[in-house]
N, C-alpha and C. Protein backbone atom coordinates (compact mmCIF):
# COMPACT_ATOMS: atom_id res chain seq x y z
N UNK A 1 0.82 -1.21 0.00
CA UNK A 1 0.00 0.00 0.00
C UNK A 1 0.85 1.25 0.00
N UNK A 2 2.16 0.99 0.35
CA UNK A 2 2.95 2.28 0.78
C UNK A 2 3.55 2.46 -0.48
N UNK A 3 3.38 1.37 -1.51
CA UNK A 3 3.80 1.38 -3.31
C UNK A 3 3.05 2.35 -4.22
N UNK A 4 1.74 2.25 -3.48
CA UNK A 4 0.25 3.11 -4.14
C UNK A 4 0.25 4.49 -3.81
N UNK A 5 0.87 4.63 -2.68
CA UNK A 5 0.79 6.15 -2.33
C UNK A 5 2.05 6.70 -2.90
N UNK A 6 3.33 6.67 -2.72
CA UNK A 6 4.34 7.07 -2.91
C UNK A 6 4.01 7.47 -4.48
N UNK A 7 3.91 7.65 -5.16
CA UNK A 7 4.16 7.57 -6.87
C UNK A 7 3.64 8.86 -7.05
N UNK A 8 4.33 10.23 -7.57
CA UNK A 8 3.19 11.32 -7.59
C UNK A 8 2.67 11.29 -8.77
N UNK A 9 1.85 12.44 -8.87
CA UNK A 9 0.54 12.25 -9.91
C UNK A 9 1.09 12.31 -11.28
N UNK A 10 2.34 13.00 -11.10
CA UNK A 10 2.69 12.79 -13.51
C UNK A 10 2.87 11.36 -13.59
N UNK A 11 3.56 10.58 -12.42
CA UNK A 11 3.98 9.25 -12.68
C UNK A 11 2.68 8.60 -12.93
N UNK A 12 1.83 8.18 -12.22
CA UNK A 12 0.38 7.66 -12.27
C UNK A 12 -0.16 8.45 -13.59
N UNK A 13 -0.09 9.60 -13.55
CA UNK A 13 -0.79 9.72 -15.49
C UNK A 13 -0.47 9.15 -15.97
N UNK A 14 1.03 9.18 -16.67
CA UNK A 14 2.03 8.21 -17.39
C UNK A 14 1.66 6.92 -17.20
N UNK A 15 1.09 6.21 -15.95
CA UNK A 15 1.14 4.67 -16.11
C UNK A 15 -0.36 4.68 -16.79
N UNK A 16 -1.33 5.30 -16.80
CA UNK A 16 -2.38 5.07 -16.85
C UNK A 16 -2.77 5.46 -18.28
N UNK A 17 -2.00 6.10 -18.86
CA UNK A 17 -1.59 6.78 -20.22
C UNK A 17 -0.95 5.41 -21.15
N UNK A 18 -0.39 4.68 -20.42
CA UNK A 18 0.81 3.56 -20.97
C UNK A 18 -0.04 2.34 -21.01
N UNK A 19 -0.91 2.39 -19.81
CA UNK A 19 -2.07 1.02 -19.88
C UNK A 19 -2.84 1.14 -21.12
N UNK A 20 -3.87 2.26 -21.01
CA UNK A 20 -4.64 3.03 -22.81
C UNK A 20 -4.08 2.53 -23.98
N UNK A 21 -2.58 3.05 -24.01
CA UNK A 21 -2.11 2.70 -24.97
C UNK A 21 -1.54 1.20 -25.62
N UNK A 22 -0.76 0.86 -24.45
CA UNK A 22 -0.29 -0.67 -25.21
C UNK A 22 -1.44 -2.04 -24.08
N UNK A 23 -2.10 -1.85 -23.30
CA UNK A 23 -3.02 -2.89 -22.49
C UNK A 23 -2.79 -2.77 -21.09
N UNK A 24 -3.39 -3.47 -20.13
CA UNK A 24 -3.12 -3.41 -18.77
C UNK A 24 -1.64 -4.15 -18.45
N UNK A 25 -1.63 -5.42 -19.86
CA UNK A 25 -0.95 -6.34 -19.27
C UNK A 25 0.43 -6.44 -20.20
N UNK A 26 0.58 -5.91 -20.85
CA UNK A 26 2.27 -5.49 -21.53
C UNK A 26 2.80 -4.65 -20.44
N UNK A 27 3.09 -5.10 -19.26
CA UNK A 27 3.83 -4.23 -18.39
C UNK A 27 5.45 -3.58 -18.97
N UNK A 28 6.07 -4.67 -19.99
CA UNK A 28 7.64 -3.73 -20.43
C UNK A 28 7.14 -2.42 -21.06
N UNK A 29 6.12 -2.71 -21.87
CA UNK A 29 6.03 -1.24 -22.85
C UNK A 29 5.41 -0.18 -21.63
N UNK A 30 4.99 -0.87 -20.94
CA UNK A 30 4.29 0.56 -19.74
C UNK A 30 5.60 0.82 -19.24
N UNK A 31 6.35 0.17 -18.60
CA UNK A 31 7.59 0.23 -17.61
C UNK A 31 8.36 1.55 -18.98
N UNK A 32 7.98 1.26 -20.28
CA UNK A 32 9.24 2.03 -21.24
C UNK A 32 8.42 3.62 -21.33
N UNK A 33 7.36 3.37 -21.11
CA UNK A 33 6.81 4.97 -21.35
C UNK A 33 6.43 5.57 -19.30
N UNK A 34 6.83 5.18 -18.84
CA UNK A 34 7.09 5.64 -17.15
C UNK A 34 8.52 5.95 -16.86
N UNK A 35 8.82 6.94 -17.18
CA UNK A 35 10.10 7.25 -17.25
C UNK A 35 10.58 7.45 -15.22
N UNK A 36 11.92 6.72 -15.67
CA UNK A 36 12.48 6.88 -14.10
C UNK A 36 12.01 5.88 -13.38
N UNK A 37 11.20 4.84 -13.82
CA UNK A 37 10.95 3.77 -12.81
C UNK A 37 11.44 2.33 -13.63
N UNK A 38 11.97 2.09 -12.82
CA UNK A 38 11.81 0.00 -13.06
C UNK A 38 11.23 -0.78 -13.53
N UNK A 39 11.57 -1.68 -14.17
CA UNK A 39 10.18 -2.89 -14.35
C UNK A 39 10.03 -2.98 -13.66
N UNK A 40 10.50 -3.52 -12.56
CA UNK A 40 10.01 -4.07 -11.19
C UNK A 40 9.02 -3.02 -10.41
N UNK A 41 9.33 -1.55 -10.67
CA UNK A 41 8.82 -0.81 -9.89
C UNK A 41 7.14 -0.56 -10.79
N UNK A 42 7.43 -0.72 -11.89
CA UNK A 42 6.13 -0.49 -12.59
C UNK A 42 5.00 -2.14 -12.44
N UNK A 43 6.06 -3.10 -12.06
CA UNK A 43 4.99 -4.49 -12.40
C UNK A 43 4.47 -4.13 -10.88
N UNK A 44 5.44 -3.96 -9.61
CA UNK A 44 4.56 -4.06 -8.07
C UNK A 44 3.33 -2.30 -8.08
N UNK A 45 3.87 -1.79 -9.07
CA UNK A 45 2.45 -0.80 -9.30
C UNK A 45 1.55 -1.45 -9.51
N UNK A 46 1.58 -1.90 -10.89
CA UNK A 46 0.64 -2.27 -11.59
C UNK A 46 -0.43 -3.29 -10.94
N UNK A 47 0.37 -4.27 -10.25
CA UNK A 47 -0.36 -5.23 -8.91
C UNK A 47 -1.16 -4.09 -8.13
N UNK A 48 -0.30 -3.93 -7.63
CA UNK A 48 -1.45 -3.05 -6.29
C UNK A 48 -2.38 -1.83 -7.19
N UNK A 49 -2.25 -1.32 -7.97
CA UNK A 49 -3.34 -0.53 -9.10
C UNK A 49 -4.68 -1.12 -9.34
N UNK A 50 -4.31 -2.02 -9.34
CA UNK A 50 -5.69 -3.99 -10.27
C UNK A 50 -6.08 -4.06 -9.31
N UNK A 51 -5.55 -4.03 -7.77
CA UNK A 51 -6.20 -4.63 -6.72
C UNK A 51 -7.04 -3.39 -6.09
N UNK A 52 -6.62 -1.96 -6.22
CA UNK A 52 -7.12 -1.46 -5.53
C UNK A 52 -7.30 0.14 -6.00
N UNK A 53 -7.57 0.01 -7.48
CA UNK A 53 -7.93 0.78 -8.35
C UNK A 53 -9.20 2.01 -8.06
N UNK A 54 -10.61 1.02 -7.21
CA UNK A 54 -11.45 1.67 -6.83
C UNK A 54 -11.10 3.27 -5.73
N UNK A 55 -10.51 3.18 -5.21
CA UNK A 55 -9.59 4.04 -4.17
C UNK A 55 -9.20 5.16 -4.75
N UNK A 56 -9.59 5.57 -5.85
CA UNK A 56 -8.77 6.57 -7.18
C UNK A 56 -9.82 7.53 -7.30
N UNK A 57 -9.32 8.48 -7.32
CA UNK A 57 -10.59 9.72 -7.67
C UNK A 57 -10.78 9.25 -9.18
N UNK A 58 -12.09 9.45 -9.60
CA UNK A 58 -12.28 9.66 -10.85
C UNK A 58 -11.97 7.70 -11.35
N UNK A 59 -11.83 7.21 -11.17
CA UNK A 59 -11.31 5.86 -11.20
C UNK A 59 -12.54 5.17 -12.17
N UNK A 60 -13.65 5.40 -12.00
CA UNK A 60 -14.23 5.03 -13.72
C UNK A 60 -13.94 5.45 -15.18
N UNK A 61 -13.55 7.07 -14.98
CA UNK A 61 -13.19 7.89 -16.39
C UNK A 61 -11.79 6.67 -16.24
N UNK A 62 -10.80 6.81 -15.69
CA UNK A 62 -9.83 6.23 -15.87
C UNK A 62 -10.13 4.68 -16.70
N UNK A 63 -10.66 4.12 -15.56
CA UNK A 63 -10.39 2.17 -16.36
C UNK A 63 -11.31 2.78 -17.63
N UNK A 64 -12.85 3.43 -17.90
CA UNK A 64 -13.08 3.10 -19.03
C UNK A 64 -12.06 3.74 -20.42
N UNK A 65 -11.14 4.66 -20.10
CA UNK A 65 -10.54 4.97 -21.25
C UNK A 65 -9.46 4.06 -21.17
N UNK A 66 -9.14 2.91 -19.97
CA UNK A 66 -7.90 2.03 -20.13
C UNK A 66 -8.58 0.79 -21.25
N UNK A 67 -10.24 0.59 -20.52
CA UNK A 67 -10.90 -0.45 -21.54
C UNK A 67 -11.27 -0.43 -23.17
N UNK A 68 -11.25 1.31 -23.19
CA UNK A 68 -11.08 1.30 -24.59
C UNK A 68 -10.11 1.53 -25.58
N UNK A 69 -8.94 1.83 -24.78
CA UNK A 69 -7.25 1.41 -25.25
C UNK A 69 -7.51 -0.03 -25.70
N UNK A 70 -7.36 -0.60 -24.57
CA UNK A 70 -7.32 -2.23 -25.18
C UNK A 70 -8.56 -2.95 -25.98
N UNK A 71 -9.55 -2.32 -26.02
CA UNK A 71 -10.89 -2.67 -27.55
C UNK A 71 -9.93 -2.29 -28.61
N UNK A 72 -9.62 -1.31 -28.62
CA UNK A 72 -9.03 -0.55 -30.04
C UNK A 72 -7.68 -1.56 -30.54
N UNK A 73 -6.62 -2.10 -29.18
CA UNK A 73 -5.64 -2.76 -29.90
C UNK A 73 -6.17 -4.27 -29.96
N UNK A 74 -7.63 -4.95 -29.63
CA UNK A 74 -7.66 -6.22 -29.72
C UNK A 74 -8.68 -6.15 -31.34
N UNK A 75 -8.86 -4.97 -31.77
CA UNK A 75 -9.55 -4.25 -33.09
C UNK A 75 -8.07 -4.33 -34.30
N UNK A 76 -7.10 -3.64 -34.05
CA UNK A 76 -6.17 -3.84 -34.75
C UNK A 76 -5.51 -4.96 -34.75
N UNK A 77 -5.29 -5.97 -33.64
CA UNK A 77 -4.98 -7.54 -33.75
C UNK A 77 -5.87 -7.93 -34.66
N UNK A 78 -7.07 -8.03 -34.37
CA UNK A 78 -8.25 -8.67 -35.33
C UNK A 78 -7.73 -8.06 -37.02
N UNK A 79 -7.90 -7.11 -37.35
CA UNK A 79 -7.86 -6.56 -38.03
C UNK A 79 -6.19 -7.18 -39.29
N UNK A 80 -5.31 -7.28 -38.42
CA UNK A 80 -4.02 -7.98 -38.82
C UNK A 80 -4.62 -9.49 -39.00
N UNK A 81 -5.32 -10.27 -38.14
CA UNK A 81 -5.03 -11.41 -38.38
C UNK A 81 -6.06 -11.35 -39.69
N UNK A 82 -6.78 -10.84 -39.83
CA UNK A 82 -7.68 -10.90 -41.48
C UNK A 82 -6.72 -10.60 -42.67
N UNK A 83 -5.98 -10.06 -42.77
CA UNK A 83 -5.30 -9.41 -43.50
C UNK A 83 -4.32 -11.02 -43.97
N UNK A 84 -3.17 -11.41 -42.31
CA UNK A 84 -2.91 -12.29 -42.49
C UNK A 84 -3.41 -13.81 -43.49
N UNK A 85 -4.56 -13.79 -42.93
CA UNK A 85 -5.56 -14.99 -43.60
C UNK A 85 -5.65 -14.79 -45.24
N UNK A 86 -5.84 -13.38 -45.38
CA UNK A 86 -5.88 -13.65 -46.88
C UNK A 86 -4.88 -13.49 -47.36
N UNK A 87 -3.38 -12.89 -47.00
CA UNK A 87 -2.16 -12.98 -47.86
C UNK A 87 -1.75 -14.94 -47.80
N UNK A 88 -2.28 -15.57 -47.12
CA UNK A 88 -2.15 -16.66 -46.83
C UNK A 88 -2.45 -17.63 -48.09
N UNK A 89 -3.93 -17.09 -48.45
CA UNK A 89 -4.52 -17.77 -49.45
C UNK A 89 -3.67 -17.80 -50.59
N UNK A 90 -2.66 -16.97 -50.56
CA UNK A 90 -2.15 -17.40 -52.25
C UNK A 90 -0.75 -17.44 -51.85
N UNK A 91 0.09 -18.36 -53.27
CA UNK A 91 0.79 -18.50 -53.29
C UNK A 91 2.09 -17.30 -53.67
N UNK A 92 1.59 -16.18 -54.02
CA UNK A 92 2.55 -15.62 -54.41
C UNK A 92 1.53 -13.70 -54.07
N UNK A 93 1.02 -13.63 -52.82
CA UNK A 93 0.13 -12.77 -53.01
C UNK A 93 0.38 -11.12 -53.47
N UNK A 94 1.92 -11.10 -53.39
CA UNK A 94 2.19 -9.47 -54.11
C UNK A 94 1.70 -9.93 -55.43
N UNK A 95 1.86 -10.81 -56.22
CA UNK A 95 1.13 -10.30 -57.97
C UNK A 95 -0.47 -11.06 -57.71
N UNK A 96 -0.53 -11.73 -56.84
CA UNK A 96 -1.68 -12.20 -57.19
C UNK A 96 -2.77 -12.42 -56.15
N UNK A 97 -2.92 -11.44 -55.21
CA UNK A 97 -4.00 -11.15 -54.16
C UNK A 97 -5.29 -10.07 -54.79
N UNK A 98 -6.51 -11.24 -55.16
CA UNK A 98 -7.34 -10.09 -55.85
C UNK A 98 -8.55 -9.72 -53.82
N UNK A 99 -9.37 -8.71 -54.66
CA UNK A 99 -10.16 -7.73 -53.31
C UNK A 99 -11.81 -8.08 -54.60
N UNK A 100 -12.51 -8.68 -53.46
CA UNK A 100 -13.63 -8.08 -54.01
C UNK A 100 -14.42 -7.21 -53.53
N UNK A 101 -14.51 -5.91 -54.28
CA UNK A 101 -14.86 -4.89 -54.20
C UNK A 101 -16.47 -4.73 -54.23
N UNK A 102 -17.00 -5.22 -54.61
CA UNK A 102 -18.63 -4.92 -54.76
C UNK A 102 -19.11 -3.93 -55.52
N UNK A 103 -20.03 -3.45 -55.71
CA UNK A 103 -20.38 -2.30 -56.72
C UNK A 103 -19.84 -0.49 -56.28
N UNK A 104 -19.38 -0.39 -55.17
CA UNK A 104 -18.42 0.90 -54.96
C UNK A 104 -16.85 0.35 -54.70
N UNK A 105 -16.41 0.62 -56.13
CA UNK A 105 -14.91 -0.07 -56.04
C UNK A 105 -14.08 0.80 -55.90
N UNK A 106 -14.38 2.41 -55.15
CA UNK A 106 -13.50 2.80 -54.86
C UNK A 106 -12.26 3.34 -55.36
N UNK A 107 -12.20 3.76 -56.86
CA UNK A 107 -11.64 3.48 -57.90
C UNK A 107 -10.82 4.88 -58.41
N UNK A 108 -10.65 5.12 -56.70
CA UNK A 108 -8.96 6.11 -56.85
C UNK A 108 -7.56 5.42 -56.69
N UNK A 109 -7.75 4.31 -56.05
CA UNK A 109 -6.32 3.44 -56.11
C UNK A 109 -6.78 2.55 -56.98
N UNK A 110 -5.56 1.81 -57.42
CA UNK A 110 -5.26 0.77 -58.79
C UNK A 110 -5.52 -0.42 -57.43
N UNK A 111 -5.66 -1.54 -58.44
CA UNK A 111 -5.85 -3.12 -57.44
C UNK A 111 -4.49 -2.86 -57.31
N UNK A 112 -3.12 -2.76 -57.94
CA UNK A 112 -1.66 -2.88 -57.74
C UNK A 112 -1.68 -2.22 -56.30
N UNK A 113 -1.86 -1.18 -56.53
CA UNK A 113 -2.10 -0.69 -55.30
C UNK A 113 -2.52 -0.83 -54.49
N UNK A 114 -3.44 -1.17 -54.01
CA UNK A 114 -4.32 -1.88 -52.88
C UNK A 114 -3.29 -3.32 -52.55
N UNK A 115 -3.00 -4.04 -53.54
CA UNK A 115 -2.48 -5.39 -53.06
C UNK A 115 -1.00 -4.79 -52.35
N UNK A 116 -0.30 -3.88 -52.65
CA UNK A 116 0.92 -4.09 -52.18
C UNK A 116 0.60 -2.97 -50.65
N UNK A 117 -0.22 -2.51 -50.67
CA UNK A 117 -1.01 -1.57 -49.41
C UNK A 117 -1.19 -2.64 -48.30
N UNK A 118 -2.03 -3.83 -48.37
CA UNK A 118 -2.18 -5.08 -48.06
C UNK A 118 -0.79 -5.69 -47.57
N UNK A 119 0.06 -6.36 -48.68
CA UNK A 119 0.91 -6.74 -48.10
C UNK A 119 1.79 -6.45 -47.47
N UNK A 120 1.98 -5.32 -47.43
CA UNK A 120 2.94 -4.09 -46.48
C UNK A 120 2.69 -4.72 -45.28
N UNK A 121 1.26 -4.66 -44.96
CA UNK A 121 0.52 -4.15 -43.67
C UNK A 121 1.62 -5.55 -42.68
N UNK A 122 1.75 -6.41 -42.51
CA UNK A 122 2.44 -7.50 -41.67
C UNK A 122 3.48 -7.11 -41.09
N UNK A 123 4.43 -6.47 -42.64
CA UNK A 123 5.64 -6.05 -42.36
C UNK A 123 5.95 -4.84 -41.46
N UNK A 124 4.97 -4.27 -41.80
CA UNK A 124 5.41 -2.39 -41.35
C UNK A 124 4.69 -2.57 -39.90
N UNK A 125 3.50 -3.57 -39.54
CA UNK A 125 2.56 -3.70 -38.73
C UNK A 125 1.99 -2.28 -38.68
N UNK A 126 0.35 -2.83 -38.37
CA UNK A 126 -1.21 -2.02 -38.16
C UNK A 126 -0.98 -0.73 -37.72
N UNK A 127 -0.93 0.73 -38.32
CA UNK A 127 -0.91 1.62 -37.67
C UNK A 127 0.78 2.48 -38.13
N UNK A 128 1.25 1.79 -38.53
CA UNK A 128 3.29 2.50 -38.46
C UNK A 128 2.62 2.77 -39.88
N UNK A 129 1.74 4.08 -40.12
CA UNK A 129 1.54 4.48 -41.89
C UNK A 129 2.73 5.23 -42.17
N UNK A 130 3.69 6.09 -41.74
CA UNK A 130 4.70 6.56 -41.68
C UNK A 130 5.39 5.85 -42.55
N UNK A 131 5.77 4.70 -41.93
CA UNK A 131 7.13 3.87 -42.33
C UNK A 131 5.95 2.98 -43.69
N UNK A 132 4.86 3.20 -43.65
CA UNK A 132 4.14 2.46 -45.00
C UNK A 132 4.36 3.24 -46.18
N UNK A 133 4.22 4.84 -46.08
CA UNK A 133 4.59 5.43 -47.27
C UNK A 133 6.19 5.44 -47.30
N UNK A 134 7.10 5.42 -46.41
CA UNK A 134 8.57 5.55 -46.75
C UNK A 134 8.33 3.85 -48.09
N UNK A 135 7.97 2.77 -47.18
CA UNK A 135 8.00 2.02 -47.79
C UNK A 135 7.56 2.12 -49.68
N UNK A 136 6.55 3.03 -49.85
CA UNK A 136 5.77 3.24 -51.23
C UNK A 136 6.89 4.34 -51.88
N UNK A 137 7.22 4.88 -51.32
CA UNK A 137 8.10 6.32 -51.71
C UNK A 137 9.49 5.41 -52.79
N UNK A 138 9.81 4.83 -51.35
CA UNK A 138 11.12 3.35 -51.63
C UNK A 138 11.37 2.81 -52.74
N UNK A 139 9.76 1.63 -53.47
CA UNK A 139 9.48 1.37 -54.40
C UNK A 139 9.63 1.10 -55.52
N UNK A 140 10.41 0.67 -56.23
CA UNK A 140 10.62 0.75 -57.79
C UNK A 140 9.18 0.74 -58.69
N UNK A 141 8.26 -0.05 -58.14
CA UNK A 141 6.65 -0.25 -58.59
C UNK A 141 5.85 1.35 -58.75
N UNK A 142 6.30 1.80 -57.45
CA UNK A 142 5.53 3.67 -57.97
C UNK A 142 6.39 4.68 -58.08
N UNK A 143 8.12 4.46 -58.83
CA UNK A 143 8.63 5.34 -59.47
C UNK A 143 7.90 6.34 -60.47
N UNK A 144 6.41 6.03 -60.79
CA UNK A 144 6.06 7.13 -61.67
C UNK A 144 4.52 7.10 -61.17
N UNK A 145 4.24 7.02 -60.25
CA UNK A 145 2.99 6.67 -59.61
C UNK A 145 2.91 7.68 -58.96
N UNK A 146 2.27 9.50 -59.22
CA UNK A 146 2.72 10.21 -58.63
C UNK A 146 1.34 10.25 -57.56
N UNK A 147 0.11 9.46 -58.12
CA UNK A 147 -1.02 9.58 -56.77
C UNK A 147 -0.45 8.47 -55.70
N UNK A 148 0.23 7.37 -55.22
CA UNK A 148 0.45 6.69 -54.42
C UNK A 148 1.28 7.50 -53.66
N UNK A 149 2.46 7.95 -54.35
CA UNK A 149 3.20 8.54 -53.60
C UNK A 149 3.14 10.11 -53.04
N UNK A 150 1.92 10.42 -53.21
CA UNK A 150 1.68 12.26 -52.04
C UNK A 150 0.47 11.42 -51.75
N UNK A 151 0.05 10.23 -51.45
CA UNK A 151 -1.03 10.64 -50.53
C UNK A 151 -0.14 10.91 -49.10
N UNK A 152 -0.95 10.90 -48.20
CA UNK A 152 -0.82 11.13 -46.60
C UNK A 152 -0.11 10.06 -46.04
N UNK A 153 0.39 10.03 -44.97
CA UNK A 153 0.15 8.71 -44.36
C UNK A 153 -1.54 8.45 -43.74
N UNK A 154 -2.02 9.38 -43.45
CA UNK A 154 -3.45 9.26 -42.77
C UNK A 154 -4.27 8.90 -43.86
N UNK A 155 -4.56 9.27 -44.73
CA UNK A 155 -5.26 8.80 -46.35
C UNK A 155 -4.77 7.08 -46.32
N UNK A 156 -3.36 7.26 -46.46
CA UNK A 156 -2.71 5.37 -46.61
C UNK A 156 -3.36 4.14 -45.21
N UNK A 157 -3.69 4.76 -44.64
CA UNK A 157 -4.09 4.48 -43.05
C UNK A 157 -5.42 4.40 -43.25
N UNK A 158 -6.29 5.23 -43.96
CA UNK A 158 -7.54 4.93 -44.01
C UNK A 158 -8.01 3.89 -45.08
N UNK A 159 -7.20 3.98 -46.33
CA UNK A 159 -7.21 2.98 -47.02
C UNK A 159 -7.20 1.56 -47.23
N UNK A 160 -6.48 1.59 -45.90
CA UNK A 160 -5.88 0.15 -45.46
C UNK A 160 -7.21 0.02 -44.81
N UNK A 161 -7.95 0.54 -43.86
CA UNK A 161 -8.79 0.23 -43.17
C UNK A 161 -10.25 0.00 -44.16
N UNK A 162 -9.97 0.84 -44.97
CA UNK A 162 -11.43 -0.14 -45.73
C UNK A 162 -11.10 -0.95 -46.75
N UNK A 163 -9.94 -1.28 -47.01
CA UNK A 163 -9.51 -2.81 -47.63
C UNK A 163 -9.75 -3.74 -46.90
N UNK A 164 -9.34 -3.77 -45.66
CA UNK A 164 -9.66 -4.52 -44.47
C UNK A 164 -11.19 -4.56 -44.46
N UNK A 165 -12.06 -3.63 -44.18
CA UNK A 165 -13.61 -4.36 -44.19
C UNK A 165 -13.78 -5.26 -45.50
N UNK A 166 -13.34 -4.60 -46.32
CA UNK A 166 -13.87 -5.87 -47.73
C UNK A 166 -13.22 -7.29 -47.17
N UNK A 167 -11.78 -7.18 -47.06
CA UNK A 167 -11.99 -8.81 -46.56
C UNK A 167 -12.45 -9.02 -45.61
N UNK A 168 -13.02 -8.38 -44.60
CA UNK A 168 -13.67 -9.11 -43.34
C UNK A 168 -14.76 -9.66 -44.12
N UNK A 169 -15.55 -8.68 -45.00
CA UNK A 169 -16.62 -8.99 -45.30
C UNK A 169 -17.14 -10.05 -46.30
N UNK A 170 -16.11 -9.98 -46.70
CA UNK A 170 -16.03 -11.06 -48.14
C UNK A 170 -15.75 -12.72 -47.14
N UNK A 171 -14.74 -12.98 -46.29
CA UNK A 171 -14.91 -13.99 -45.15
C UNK A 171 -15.67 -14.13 -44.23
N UNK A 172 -16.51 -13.54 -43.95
CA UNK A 172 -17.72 -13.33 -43.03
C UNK A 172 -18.86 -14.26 -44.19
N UNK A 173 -18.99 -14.17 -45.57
CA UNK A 173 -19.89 -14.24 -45.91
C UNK A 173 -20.31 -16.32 -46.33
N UNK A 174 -18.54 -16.83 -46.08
CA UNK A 174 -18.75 -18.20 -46.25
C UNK A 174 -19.45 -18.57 -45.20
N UNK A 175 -18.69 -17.97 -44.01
CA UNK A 175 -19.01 -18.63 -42.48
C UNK A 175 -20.46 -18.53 -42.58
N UNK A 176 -21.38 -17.14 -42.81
CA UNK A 176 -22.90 -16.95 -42.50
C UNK A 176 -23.21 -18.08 -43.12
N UNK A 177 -23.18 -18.21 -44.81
CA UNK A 177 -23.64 -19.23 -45.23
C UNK A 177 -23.82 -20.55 -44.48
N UNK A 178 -22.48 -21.02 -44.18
CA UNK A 178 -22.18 -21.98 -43.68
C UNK A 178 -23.84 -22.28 -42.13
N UNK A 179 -23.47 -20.96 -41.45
CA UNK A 179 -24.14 -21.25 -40.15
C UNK A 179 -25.97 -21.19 -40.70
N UNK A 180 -25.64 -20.63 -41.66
CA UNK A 180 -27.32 -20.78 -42.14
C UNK A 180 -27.58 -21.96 -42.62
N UNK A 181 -27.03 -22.96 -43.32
CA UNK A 181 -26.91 -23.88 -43.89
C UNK A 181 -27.31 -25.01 -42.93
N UNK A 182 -26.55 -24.57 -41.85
CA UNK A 182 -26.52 -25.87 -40.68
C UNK A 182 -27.85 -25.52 -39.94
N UNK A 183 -28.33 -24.40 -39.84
CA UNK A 183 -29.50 -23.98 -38.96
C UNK A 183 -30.87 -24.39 -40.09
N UNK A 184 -30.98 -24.63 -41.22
CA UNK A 184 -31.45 -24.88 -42.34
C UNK A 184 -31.95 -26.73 -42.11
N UNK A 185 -30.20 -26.77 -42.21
CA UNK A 185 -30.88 -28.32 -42.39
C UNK A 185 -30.98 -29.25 -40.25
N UNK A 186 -30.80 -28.53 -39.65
CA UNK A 186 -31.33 -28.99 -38.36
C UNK A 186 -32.63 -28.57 -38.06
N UNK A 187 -32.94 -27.41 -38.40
CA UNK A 187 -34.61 -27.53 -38.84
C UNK A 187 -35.59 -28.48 -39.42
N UNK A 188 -34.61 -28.74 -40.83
CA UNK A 188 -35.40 -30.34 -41.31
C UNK A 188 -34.96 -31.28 -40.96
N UNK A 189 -33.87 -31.75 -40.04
CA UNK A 189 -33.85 -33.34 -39.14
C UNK A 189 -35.15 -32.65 -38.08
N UNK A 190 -35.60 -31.72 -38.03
CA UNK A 190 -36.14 -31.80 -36.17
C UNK A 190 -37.98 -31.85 -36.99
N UNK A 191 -38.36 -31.18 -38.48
CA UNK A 191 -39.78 -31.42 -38.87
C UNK A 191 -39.64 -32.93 -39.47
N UNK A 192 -38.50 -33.82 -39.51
CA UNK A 192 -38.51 -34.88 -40.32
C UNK A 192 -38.63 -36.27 -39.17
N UNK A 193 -38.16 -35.74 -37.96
CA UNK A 193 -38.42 -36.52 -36.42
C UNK A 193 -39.36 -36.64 -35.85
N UNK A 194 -40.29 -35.05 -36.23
CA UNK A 194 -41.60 -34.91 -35.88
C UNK A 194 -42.94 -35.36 -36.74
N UNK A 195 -42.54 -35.60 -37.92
CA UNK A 195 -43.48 -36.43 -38.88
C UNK A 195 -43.10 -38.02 -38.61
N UNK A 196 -42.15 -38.45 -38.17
CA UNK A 196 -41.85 -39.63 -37.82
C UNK A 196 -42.80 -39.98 -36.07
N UNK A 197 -42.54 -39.17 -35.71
CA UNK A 197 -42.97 -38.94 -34.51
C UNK A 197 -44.99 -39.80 -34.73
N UNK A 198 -45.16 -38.41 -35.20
CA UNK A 198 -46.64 -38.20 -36.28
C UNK A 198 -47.28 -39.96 -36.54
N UNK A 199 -46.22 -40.12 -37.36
CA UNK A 199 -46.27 -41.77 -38.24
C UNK A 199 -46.69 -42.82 -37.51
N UNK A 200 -45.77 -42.55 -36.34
CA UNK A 200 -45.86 -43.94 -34.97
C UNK A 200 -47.23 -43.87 -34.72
């Protein structure tokens, strides 16, 4: 308890700033943005914080902006592992990862574009758009590509993010099938048990 009190208030922003950002439970990356303290000194925080958090002025505003730090990075995990799944599907997915687009195709970037936007995303990981356009700038592919190379990073960042719904959505749509399919035909074992039923 004498761990909980001691810590003054920039330090406790900072930890609570560091939870938001990387989770409750990546204590190194909190320990790296709490400057002047320890792992050790940030993990026996972090214990007695969890245990006795309620004790905190204001201590709801706090956890709910810590709970929606960590929605947002278990949103960008999700978000990577879709991405993952479909560079997966092919064998060679820089030339040959197609997007189905649907009837708004969006049709200020080239598919070239979009696919190598895509496959970036693993390398550079979710969010580093910075180091995604150094990467496009880099390029031999958009040496004369003068719209890839001035967009933003925030434009490249949003882009990525609605490439990403098309494949969620485009893999979302076997599974529904699928669960409709099965809810379909267990409907007719259960009217085909009950006419049997009927029969007896």
């Amino acid at each position: 308890s004498q761990v909980f009190r001691e810590w003054p208030r920039r330090d406790f922003q900072a930890f609570c700033r560091a939870c938001e950002k990387h989770g409750r439970d990546d204590i190194e990356k909190i320990a790296g943005d709490v400057e002047g303290k320890t792992l050790k000194e940030v993990k026996d925080y972090s214990a007695m914080f969890w245990k006795r958090y309620e004790e905190v002025a204001d201590h709801e505003r706090i956890i709910g902006n810590i709970e929606k730090g960590e929605q947002k990075i278990q949103r960008q995990a999700d978000m990577l592992k879709a991405v993952r799944e479909k560079i997966a599907m092919y064998k060679n997915p820089w030339r040959e990862l197609k997007l189905t687009y649907g009837p708004n195709k969006f049709k200020s970037f080239t598919e070239e574009e979009d696919r190598f936007l895509l496959c970036s995303i693993p390398e550079v990981g979710f969010g580093n758009w910075d180091e995604l356009k150094a990467q496009i700038r880099q390029h031999w592919q958009f040496r004369f590509d003068w719209f890839i190379k001035s967009r933003t990073p925030k434009e490249l960042g949003r882009r990525v993010e609605t490439l990403i719904s098309l494949i969620e959505k485009e893999m979302s749509e076997p599974k529904k099938r699928e669960a409709d399919e099965d809810a379909q035909g267990s409907a007719e074992k259960r009217a085909k048990a009950d006419d049997d039923e009927d029969a007896m």
